[in-house]
C-alpha atoms as a PDB file:
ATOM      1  CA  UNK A   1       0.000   0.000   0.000  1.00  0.00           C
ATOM      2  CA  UNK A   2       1.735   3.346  -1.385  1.00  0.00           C
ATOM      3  CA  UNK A   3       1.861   5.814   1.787  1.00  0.00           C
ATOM      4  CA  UNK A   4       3.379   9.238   1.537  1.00  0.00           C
ATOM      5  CA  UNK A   5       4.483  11.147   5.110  1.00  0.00           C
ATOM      6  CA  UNK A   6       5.303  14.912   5.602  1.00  0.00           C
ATOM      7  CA  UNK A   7       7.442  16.100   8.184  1.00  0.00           C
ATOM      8  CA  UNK A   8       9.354  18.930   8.780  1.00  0.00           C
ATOM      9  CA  UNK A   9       6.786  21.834   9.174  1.00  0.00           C
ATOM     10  CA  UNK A  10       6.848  24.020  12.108  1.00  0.00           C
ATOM     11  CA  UNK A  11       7.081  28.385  13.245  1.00  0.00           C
ATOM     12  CA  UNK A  12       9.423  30.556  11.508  1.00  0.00           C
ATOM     13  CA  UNK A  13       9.814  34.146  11.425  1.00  0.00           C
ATOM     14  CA  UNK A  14       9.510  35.939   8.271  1.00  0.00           C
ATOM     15  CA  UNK A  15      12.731  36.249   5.599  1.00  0.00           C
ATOM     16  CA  UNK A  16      13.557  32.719   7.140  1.00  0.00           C
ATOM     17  CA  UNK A  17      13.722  29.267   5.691  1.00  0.00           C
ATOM     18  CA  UNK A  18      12.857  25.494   6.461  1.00  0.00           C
ATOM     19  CA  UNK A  19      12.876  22.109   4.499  1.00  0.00           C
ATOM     20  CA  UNK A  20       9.955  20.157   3.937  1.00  0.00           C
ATOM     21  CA  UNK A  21      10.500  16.082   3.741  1.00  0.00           C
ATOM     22  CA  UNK A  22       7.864  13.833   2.106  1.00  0.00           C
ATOM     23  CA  UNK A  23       9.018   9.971   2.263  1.00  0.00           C
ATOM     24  CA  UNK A  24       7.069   7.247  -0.231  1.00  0.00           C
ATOM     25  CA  UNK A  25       6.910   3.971   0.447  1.00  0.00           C
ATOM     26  CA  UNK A  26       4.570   1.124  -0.362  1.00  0.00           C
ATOM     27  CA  UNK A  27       6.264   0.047  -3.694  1.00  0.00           C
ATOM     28  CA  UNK A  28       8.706   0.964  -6.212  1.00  0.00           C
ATOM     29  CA  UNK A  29       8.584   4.521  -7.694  1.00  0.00           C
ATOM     30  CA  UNK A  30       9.463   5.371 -11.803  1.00  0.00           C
ATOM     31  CA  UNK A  31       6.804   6.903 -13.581  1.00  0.00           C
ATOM     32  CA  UNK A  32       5.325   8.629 -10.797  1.00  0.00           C
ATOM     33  CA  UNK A  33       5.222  12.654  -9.777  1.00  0.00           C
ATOM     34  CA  UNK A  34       5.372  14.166  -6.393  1.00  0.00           C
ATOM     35  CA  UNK A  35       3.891  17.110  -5.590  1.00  0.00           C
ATOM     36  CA  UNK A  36       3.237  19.618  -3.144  1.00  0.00           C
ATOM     37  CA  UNK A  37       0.418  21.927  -2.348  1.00  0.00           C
ATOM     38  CA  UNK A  38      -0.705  24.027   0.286  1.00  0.00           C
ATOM     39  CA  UNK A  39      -4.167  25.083   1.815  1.00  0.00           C
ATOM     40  CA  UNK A  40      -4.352  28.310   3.873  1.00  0.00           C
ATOM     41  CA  UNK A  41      -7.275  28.495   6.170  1.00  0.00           C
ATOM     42  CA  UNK A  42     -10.559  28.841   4.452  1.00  0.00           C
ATOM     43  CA  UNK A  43      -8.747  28.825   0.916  1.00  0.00           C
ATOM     44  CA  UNK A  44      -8.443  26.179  -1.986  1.00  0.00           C
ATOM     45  CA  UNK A  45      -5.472  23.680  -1.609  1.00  0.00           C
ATOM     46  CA  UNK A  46      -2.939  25.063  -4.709  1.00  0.00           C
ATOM     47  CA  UNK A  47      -0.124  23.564  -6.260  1.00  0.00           C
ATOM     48  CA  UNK A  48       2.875  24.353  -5.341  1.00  0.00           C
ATOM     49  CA  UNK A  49       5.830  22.867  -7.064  1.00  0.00           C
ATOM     50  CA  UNK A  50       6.209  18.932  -8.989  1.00  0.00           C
ATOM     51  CA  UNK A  51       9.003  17.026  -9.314  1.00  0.00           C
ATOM     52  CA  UNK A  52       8.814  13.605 -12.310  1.00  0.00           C
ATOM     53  CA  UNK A  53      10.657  10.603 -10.263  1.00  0.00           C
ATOM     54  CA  UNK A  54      12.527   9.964 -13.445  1.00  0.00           C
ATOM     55  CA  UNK A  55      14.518  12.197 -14.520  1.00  0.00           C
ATOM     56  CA  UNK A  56      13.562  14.911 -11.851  1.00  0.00           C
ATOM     57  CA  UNK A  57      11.431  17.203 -13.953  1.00  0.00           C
ATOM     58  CA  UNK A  58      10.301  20.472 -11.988  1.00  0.00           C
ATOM     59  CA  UNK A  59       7.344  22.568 -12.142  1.00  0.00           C
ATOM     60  CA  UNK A  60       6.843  25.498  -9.941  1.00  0.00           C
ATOM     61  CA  UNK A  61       3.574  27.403  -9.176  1.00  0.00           C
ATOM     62  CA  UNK A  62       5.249  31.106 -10.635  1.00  0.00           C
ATOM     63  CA  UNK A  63       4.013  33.231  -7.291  1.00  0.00           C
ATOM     64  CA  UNK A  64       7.010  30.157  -5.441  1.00  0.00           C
ATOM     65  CA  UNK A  65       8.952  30.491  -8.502  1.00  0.00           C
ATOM     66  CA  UNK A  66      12.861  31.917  -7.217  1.00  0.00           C
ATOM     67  CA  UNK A  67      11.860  31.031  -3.598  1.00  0.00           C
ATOM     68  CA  UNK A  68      10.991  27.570  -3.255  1.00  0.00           C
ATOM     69  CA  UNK A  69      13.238  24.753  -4.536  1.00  0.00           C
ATOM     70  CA  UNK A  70      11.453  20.861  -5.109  1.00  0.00           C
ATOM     71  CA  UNK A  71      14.319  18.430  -4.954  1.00  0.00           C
ATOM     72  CA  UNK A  72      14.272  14.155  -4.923  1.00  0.00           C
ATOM     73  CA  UNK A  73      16.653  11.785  -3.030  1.00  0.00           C
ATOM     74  CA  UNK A  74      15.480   8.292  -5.059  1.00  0.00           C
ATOM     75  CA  UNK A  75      17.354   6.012  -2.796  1.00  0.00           C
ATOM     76  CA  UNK A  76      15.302   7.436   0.193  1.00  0.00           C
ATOM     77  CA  UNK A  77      12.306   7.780  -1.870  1.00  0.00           C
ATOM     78  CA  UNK A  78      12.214  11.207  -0.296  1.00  0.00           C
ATOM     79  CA  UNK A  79      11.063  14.249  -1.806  1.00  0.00           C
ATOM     80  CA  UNK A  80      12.096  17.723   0.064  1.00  0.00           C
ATOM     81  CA  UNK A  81      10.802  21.479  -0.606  1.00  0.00           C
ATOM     82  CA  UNK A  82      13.274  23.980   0.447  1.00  0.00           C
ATOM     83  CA  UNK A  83      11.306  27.425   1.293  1.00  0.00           C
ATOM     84  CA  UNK A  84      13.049  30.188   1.311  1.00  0.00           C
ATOM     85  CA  UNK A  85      12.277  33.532   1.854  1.00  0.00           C
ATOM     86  CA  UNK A  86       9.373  32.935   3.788  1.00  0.00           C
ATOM     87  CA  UNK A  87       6.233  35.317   4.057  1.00  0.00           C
ATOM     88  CA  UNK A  88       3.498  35.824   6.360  1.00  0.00           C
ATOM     89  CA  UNK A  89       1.145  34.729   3.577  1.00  0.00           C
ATOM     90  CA  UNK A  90       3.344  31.591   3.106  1.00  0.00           C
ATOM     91  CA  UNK A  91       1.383  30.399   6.226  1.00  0.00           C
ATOM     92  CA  UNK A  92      -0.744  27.285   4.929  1.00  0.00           C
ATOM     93  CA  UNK A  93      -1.007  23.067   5.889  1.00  0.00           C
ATOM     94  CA  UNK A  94       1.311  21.881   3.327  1.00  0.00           C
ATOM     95  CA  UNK A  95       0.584  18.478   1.765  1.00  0.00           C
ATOM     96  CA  UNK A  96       2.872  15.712  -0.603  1.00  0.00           C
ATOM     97  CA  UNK A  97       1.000  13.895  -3.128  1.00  0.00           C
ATOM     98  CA  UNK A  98       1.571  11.403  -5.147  1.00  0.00           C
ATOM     99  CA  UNK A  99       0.375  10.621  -8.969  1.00  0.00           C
ATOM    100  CA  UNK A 100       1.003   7.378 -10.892  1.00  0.00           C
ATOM    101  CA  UNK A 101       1.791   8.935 -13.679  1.00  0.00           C
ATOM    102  CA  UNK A 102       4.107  11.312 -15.419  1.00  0.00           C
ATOM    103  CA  UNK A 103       3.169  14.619 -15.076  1.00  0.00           C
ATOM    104  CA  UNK A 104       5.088  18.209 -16.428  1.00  0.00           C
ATOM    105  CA  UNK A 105       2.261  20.877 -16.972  1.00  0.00           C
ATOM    106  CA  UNK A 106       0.707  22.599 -12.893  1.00  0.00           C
ATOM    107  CA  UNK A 107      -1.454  19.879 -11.464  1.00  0.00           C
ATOM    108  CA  UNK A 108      -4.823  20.000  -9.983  1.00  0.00           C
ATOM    109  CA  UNK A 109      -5.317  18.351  -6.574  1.00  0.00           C
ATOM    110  CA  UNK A 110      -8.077  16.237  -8.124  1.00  0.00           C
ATOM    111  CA  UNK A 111      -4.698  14.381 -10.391  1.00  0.00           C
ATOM    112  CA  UNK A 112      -3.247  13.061  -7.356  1.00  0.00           C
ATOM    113  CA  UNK A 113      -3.972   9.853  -6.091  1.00  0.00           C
ATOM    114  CA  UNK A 114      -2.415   9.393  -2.761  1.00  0.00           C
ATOM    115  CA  UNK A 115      -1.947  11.947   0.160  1.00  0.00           C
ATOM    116  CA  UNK A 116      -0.283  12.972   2.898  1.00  0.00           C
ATOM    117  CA  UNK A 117      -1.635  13.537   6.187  1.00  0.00           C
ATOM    118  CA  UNK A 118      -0.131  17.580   5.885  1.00  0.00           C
ATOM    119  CA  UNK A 119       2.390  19.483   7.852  1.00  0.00           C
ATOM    120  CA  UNK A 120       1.868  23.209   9.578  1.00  0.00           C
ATOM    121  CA  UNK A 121       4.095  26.150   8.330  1.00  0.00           C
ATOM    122  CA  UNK A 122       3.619  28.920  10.612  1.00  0.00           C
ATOM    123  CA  UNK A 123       5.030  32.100   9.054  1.00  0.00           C
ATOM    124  CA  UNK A 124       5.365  34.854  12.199  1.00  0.00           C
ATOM    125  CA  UNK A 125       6.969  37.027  14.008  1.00  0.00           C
END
């Protein structure tokens, strides 16, 4: 059973950074995307950046475009979001998904097939 696990989130003070983890497990990953999206309260869940397993193909959504890095280690089957730069209206659950296939253009949530549970960023002073 393919499972996907955030961790990493927490309070940071704006201008700072932090790294997001997402680990997948459950079976062997090739043709699959990762992805990450956030939900601020009482706002849709947007894409944030993708990353193909093969060959490491990024997308970025442009307003994290310069700030926000999407990066893969395949022999952890961990993917990582390094947020930089961080604003007040950065503040959102951020959640890893997972889609079976190969994926390059922005992705809706509705693509995704599995989920993680979501991890707090806090952006505050």
């Amino acid at each position: 059973q393919v499972q996907v696990v955030e961790s990493g989130g927490g309070l940071v003070q704006p201008g700072g950074s932090l790294r997001l983890a997402c680990a997948a497990s459950g079976r062997t990953f090739s043709s699959d995307t990762m992805a990450w999206f956030r939900q601020a309260p009482g706002k849709d869940r947007d894409f944030v950046a993708s990353i193909t397993w093969s060959f490491g193909v990024t997308r970025y959504a442009d307003s994290m475009r310069g700030r926000f890095t999407i990066s893969r280690d395949n022999a952890k089957n961990t993917v990582y979001l390094q947020m930089n730069s961080l604003k007040p209206e950065d503040t959102a659950v951020y959640y890893c998904a997972l889609d079976s296939r190969l994926r390059y253009g922005l992705l809706d949530p509705r693509d995704m097939d599995y989920w993680g549970q979501g991890t707090l960023v806090t952006v505050s002073s």
